[in-house]
Protein backbone atom coordinates (compact mmCIF):
# COMPACT_ATOMS: atom_id res chain seq x y z
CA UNK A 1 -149.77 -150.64 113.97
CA UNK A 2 -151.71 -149.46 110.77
CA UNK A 3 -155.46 -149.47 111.34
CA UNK A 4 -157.34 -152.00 108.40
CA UNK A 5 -159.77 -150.10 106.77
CA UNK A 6 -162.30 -152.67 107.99
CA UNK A 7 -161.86 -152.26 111.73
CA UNK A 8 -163.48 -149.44 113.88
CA UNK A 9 -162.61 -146.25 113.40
CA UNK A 10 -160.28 -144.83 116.33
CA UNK A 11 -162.69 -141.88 117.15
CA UNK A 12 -165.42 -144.77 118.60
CA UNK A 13 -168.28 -143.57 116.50
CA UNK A 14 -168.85 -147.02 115.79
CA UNK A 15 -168.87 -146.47 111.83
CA UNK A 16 -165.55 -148.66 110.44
CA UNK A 17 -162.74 -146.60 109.68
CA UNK A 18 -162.83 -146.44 106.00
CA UNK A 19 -166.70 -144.64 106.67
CA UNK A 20 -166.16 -142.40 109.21
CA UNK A 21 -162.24 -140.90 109.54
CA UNK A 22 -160.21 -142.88 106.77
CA UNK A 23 -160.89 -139.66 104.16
CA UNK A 24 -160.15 -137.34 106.23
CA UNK A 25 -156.76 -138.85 107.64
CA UNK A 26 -155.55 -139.79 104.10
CA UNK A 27 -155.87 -136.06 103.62
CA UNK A 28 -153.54 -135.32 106.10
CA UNK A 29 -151.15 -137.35 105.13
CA UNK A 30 -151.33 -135.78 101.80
CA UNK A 31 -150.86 -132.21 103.91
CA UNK A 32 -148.07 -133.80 105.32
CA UNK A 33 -146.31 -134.87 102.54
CA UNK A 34 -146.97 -131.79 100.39
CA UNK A 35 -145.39 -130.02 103.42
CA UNK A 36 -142.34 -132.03 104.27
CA UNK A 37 -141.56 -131.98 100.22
CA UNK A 38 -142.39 -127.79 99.97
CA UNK A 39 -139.51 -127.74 102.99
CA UNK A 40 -137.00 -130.26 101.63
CA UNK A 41 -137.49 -128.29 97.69
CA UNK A 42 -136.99 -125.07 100.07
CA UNK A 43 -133.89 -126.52 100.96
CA UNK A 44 -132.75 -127.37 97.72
CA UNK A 45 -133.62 -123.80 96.40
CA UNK A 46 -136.49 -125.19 94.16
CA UNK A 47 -139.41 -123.80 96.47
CA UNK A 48 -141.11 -122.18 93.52
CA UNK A 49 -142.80 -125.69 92.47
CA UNK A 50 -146.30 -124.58 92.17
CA UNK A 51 -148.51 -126.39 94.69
CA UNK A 52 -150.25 -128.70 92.36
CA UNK A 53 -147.49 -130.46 91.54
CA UNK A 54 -146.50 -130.96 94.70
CA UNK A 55 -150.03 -132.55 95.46
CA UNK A 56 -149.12 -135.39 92.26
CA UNK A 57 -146.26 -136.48 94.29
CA UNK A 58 -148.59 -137.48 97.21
CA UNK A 59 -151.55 -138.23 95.20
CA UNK A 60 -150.85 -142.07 95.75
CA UNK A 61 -152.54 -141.73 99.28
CA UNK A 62 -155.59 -140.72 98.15
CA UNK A 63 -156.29 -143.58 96.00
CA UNK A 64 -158.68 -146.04 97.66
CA UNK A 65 -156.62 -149.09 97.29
CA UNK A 66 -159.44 -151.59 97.61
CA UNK A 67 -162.23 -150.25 95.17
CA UNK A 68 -160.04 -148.87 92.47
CA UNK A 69 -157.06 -150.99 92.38
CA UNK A 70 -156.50 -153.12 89.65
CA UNK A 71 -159.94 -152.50 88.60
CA UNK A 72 -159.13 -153.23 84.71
CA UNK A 73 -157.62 -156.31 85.65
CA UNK A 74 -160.53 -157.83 88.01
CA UNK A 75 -162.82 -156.66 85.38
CA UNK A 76 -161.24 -158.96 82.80
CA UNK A 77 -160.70 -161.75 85.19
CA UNK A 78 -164.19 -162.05 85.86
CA UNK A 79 -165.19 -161.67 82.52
CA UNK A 80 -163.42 -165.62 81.57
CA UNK A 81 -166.15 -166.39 83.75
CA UNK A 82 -168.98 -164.05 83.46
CA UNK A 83 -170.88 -162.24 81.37
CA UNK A 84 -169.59 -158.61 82.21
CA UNK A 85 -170.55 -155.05 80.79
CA UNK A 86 -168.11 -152.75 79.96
CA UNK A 87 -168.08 -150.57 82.29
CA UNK A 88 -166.39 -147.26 83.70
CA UNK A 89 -164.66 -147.27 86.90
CA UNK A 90 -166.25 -143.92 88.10
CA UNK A 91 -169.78 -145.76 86.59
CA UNK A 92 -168.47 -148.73 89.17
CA UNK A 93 -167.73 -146.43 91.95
CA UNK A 94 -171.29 -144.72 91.71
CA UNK A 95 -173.02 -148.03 91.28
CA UNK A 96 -171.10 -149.48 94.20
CA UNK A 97 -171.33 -146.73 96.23
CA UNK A 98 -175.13 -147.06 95.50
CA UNK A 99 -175.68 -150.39 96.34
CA UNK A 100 -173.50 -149.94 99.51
CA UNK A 101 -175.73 -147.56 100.68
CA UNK A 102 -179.25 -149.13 99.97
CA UNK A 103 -177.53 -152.14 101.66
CA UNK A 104 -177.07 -149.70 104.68
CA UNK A 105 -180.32 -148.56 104.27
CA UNK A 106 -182.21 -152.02 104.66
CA UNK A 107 -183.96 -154.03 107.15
CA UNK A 108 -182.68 -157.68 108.06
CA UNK A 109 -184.84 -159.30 104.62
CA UNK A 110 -183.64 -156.72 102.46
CA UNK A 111 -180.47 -157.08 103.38
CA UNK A 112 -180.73 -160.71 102.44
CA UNK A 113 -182.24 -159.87 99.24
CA UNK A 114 -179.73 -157.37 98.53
CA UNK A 115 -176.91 -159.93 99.34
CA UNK A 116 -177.86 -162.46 96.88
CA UNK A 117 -178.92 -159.58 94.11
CA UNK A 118 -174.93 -158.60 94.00
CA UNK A 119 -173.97 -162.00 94.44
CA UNK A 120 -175.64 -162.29 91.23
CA UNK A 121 -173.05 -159.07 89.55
CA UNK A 122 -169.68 -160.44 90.55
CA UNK A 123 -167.95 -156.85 89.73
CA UNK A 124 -169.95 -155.34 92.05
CA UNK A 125 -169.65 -158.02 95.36
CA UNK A 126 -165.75 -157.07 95.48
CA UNK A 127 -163.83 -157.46 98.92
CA UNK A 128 -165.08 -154.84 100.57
CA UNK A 129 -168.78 -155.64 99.47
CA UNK A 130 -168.41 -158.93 100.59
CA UNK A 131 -166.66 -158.09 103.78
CA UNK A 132 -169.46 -155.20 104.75
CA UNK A 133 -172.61 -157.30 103.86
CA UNK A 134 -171.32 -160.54 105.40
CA UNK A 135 -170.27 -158.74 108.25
CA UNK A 136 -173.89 -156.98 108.96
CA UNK A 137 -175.54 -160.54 108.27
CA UNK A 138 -173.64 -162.21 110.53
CA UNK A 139 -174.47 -160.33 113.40
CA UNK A 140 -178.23 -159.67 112.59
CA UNK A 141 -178.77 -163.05 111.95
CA UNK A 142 -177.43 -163.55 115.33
CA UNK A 143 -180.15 -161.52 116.83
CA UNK A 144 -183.00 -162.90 114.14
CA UNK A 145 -181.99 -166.71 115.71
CA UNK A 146 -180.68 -167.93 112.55
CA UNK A 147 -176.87 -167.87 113.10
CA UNK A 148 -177.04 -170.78 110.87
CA UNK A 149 -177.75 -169.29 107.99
CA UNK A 150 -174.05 -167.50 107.75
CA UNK A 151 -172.74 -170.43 106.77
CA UNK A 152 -175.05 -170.74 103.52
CA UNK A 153 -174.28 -167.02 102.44
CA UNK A 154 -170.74 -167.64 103.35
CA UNK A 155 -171.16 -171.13 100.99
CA UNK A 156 -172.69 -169.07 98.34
CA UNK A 157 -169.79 -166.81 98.25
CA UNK A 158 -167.02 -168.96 98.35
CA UNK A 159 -168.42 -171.27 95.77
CA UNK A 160 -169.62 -168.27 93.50
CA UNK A 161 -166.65 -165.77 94.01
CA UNK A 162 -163.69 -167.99 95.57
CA UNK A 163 -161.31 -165.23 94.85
CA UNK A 164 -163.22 -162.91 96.76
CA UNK A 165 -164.23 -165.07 99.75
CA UNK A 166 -160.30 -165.77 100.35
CA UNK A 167 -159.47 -161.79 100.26
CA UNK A 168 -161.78 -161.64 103.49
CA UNK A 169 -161.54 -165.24 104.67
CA UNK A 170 -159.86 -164.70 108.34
CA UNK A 171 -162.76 -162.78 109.18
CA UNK A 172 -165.10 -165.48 107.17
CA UNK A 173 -163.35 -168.41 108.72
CA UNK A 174 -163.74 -166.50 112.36
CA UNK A 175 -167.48 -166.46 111.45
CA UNK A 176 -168.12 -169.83 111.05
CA UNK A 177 -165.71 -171.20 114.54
CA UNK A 178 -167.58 -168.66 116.70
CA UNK A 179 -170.30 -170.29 115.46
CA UNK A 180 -169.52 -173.72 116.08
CA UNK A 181 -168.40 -172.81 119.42
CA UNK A 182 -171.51 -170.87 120.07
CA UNK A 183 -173.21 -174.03 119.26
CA UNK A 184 -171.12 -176.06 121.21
CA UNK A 185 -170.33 -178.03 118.29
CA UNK A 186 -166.61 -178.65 119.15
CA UNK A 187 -166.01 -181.89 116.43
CA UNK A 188 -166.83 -179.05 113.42
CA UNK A 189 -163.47 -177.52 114.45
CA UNK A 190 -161.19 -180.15 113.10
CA UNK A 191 -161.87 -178.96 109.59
CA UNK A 192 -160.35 -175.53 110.59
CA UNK A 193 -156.79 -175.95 111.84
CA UNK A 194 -155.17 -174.65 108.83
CA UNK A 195 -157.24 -171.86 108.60
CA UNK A 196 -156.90 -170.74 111.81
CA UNK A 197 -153.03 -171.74 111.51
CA UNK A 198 -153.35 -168.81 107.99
CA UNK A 199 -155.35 -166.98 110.30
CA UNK A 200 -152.62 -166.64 113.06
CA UNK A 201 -149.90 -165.61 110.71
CA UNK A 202 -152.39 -163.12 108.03
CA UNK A 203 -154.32 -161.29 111.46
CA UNK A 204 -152.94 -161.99 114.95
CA UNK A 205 -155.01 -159.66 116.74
CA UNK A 206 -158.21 -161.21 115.06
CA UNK A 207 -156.66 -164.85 115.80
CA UNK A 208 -155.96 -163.80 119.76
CA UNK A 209 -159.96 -163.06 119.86
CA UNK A 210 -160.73 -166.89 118.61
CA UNK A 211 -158.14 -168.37 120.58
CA UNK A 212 -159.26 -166.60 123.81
CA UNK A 213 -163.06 -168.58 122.48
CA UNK A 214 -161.28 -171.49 122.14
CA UNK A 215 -159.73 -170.63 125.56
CA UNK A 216 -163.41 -169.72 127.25
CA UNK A 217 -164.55 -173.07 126.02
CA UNK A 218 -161.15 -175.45 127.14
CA UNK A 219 -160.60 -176.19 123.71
CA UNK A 220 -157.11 -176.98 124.56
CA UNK A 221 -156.27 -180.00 122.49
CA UNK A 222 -157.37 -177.83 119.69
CA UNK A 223 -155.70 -174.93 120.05
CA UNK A 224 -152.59 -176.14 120.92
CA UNK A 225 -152.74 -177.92 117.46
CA UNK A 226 -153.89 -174.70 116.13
CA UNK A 227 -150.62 -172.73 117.45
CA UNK A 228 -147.76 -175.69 117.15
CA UNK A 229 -148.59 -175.87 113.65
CA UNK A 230 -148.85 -171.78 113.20
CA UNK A 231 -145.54 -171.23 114.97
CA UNK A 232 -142.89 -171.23 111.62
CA UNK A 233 -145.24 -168.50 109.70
CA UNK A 234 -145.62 -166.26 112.82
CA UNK A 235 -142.17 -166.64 114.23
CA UNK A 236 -140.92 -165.84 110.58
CA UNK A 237 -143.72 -162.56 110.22
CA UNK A 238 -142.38 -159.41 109.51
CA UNK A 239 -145.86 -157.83 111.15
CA UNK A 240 -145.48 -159.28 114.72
CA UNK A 241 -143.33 -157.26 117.38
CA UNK A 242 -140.85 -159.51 119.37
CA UNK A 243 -143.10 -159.09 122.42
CA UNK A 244 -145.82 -160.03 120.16
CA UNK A 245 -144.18 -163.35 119.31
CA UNK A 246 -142.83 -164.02 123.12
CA UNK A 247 -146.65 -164.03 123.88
CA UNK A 248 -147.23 -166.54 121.47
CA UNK A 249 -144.55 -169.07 122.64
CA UNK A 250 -145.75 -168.23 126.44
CA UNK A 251 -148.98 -169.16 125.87
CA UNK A 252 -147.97 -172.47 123.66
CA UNK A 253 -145.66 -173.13 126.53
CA UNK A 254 -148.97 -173.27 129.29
CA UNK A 255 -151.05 -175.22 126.84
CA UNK A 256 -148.73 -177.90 126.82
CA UNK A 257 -148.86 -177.94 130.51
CA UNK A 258 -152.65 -178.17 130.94
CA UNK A 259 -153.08 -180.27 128.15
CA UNK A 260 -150.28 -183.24 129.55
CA UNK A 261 -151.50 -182.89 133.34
CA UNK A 262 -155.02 -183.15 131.33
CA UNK A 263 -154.21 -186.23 129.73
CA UNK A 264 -151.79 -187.94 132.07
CA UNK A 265 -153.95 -186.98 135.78
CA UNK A 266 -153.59 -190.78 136.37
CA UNK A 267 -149.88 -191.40 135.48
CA UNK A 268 -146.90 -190.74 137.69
CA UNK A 269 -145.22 -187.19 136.66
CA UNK A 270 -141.90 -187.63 138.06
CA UNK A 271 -140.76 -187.35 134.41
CA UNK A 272 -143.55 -184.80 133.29
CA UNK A 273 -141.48 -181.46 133.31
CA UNK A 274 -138.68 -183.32 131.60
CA UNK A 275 -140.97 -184.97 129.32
CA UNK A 276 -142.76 -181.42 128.57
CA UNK A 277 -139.43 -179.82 128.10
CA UNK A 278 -138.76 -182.68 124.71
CA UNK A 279 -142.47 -181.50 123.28
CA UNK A 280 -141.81 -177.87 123.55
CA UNK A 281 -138.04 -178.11 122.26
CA UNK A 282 -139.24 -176.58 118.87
CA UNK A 283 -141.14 -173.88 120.08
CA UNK A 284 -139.65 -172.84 123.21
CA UNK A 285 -135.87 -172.59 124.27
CA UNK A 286 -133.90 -170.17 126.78
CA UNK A 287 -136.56 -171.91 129.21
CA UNK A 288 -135.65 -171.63 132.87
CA UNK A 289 -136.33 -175.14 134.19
CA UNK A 290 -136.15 -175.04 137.35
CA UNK A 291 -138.69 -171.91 137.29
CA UNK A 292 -140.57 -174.52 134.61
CA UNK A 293 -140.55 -177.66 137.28
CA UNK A 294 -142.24 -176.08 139.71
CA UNK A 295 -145.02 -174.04 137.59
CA UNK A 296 -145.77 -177.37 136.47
CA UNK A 297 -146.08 -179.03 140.01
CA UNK A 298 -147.90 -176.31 141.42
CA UNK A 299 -150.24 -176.47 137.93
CA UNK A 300 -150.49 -180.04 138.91
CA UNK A 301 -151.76 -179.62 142.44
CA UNK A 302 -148.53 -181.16 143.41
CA UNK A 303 -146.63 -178.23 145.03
CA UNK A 304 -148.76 -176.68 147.93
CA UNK A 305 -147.84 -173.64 150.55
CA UNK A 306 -149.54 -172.45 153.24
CA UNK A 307 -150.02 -168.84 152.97
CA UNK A 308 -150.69 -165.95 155.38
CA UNK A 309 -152.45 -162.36 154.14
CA UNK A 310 -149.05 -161.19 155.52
CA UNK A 311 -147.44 -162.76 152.59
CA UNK A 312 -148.50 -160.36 149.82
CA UNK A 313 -147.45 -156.60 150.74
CA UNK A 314 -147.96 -155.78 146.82
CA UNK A 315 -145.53 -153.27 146.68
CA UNK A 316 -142.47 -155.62 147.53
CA UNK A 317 -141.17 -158.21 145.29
CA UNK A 318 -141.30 -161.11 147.21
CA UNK A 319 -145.34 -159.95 147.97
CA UNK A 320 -145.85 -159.91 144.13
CA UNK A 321 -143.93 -163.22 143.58
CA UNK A 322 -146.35 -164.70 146.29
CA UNK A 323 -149.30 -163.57 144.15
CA UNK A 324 -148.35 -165.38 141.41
CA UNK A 325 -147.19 -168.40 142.77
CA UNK A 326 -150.80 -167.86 144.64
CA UNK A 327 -152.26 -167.61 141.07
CA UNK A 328 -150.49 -170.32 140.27
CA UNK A 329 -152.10 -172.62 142.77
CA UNK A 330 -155.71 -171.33 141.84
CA UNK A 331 -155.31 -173.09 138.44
CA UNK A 332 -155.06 -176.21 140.22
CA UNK A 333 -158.11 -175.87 142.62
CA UNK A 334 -160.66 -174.84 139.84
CA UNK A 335 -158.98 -177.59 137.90
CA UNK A 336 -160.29 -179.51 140.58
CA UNK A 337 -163.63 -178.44 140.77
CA UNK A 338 -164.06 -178.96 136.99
CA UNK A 339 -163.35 -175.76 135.09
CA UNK A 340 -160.68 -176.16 132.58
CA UNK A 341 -157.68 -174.49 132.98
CA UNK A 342 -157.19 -172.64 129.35
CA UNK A 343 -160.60 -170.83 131.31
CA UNK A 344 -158.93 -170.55 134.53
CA UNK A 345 -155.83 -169.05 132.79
CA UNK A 346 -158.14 -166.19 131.33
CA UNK A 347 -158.55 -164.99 134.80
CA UNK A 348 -155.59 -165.58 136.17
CA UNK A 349 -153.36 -163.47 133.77
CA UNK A 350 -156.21 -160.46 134.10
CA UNK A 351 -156.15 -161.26 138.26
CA UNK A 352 -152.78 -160.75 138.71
CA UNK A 353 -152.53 -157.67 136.64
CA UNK A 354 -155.51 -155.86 138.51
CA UNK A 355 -154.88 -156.78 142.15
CA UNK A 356 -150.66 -155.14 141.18
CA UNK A 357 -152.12 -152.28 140.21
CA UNK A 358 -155.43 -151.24 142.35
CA UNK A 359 -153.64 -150.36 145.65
CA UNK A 360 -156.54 -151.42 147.54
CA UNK A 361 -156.25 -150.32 151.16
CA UNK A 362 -158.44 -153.04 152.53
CA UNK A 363 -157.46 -156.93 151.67
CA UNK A 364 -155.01 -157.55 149.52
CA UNK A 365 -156.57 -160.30 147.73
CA UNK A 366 -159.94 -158.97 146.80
CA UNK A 367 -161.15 -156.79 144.40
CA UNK A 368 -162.72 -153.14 145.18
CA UNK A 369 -165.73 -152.92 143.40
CA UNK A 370 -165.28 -149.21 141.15
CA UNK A 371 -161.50 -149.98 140.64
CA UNK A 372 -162.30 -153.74 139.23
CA UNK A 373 -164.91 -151.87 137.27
CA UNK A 374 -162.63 -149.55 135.81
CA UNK A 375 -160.76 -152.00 134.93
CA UNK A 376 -163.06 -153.96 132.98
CA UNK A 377 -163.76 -151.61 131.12
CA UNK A 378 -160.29 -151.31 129.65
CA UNK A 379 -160.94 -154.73 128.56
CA UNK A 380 -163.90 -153.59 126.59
CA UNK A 381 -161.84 -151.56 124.40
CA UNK A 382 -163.86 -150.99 121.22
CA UNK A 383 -160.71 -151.98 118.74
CA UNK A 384 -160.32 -154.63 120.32
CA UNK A 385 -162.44 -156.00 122.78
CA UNK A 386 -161.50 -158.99 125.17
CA UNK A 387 -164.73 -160.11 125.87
CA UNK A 388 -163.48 -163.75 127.01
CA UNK A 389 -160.91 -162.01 129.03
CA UNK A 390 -163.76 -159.74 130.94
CA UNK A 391 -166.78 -162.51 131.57
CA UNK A 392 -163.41 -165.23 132.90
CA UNK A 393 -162.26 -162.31 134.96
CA UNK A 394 -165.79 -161.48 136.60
CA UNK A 395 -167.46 -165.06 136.31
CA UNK A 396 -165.10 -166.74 138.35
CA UNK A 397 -164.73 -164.60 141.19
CA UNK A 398 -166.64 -166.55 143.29
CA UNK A 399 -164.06 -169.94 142.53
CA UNK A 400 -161.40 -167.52 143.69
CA UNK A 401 -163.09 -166.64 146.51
CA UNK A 402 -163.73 -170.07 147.54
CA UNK A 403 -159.89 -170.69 146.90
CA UNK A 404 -158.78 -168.21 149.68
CA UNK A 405 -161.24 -169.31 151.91
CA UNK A 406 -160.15 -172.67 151.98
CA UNK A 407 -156.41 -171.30 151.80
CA UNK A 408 -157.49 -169.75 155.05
CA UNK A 409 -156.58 -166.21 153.71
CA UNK A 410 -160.35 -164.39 153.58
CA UNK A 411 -163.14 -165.08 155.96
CA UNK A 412 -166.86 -165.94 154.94
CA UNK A 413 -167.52 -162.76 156.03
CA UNK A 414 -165.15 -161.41 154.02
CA UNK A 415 -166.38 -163.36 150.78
CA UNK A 416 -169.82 -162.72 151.89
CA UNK A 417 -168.67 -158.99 151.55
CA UNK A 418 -167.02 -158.62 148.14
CA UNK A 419 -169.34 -160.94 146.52
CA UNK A 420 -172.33 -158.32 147.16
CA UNK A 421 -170.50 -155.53 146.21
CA UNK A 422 -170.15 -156.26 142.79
CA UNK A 423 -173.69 -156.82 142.35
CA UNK A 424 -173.89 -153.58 140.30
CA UNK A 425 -171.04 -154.68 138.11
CA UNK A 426 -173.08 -158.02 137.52
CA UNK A 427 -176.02 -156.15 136.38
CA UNK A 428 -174.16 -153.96 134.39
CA UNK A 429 -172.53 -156.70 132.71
CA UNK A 430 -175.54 -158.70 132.27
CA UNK A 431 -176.97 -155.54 130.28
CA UNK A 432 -174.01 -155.69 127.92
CA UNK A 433 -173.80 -159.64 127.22
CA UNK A 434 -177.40 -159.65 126.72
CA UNK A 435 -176.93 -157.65 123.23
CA UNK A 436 -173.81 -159.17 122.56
CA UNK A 437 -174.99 -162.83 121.39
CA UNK A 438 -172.36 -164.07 119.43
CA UNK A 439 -171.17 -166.76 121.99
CA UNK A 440 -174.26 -167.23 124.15
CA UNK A 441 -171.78 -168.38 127.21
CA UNK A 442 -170.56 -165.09 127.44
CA UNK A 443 -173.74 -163.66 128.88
CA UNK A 444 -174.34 -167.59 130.58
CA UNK A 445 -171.39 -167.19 132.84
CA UNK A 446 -172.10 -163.92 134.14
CA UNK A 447 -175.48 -164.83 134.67
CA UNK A 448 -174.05 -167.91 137.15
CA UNK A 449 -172.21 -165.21 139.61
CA UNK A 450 -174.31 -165.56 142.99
CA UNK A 451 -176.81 -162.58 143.22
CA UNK A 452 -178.77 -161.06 145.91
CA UNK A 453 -179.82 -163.55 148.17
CA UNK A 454 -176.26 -164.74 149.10
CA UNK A 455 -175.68 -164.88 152.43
């Protein structure tokens, strides 16, 4: 997958890629291609092409396709609207490159200042502009307690430069939900189904991020909505892999499930998976129903075993396809004890991949403390971080633990045990959440795990 110039650079300096390694990488492509074309004019007895000339053929690459293209064009566009100077486009790139940098330069106030100065010379707020101030803003205002003033900047911007605002606007629009959400203001997300449903189909990997908030938050209603209605653009994407889009119908498969046993606790479900199985029709096929009938029971609460530690020998098939059943049946209990299950599910999936793969020598079922760490920090990947993913995974721990205690499968000793030995992790993690205040409930639910004084 091609790395957006916007997102980290893949070296984990931190800096986004177009500022730290995007220069240096379009240069080797252009060695590349001067290469591969010196070989192939070898072959066809025409390697006497001086060099430069072989550079023009890949001199495309070095163009920087967001501040110089079409910048003749967008200067005349804005001018039906503004007054503009006539102006060079190496003057541009200087003065851009200029105000870029002071912008860098700034404290919190000046940045603010700075913002609404360019706002103010439309040729110079272009995409990336936009995109790199907004982007700074948002998260400092974040840390300054005013969160709500992204929405005014981002107001300003799409009123003033609409154009602009809609070049950036899945990572505008994911600005303003996480902020809702943040706020627990869960009515404000009605105005964004259809662009989250653009969102879903223009940047899936960004979309997955807001859909695992959603997830954090049991917005389920919502995001099903969200997903139904994005299925034709993503299905029909030439950008998502096949695995990509089997994820996608998955996952609107199991929000159907928790959102009917959701709405319909009170009803009789003889007809559910039947009933389930007519919504889904236009999303979902090749569907194994008799595999489907009894996730949804044991979703439900309606298909219990009885289970022995004996049962899940890891390295065995039938031990594995214990676990998940066993996974299967935790979604029920913390339905029970009043933690939605699009939460629940954010564990479960990351649950069932760790305890596969740690090989723990002791129980089976429990998690040893540096491997769990390891693996959370996988999930903290800096591309693309799964921040919902990690604080479900460690935050409900305990819920689990409860589960197999009442399941008869670990001892209070046992639970006593593991729930002390990730202390450390819970510290660590508390450290990380505590500077990472987009969605306050991140650093809330790690704060909930039981510390010291358990017994």
């Amino acid at each position: 997958m091609k790395l957006g110039r916007n997102e980290p650079c893949h070296c984990g300096s931190g800096k986004k890629y177009k500022h730290c390694h995007w220069k240096e990488d379009q240069q080797a492509r252009v060695a590349t291609s001067v290469e591969l074309e010196q070989k192939q004019l070898a072959e066809d007895g025409l390697e006497d092409l001086d060099k430069e000339s072989l550079e023009g053929i890949a001199a495309p690459f070095e163009q920087d396709d967001e501040i110089d293209a079409d910048f003749e064009a967008r200067k005349e566009g804005l001018r039906e609207r503004f007054d503009i100077d006539d102006i060079s486009r190496e003057a541009f790139m200087a003065a851009h490159n200029d105000r870029y940098n002071a912008f860098e330069k700034a404290d919190y106030h000046d940045k603010i200042s700075l913002f609404e100065q360019t706002l103010n010379e439309p040729l110079l707020m272009d995409n990336e502009m936009a995109f790199e101030m907004l982007d700074s803003l948002y998260h400092l205002s974040i840390q300054q307690g005013e969160r709500e003033r992204t929405d005014i900047w981002l107001d300003q911007l799409q009123d003033s430069l609409p154009e602009v605002y809609e070049a950036e606007r899945q990572f505008f629009d994911g600005y303003r939900v996480s902020n809702l959400m943040a706020k627990a203001d869960y009515a404000g997300l009605e105005a964004y189904v259809e662009p989250l449903k653009a969102m879903a189909v223009r940047d899936i990997d960004l979309f997955y991020r807001i859909a695992d908030q959603l997830a954090f938050h049991g917005q389920m209603s919502f995001l099903l909505r969200v997903m139904t209605a994005a299925y034709a653009g993503v299905s029909e994407s030439g950008d998502i892999v096949p695995w990509g889009l089997d994820e996608f119908v998955s996952r609107i498969a199991d929000l159907h499930v928790f959102t009917y046993i959701d709405d319909n606790q009170a009803l009789d479900n003889s007809e559910a998976p039947k009933n389930l199985l007519g919504k889904m029709a236009p999303h979902v096929d090749d569907i194994d129903e008799e595999k489907f009938e009894t996730f949804y029971y044991t979703v439900a609460g309606q298909r219990v075993q009885a289970w022995q530690a004996a049962d899940f020998k890891l390295q065995s098939s039938v031990g594995k396809n214990n676990l998940a059943r066993l996974c299967q049946e935790f979604l029920a209990y913390a339905h029970s004890k009043g933690i939605a299950f699009s939460l629940a599910d954010l564990a479960r999936e990351q649950w069932l991949g760790f305890l596969l793969e740690q090989n723990y020598k002791g129980h089976p079922l429990l998690f040893q403390p540096q491997k769990f760490d390891r693996f959370l920090a996988g999930l903290m990947d800096f591309i693309n971080p799964q921040d919902f993913k990690l604080a479900a995974s460690f935050s409900l721990i305990p819920v689990w633990l409860d589960f197999l205690l009442e399941k008869n499968l670990v001892s209070e000793k046992e639970k006593s045990t593991c729930i002390k030995s990730l202390q450390r992790l819970r510290q660590d993690l508390l450290k990380i959440f505590e500077n990472r205040q987009e969605d306050p409930a991140l650093y809330r639910s790690i704060e909930q795990f039981p510390g010291l004084d358990v017994r």
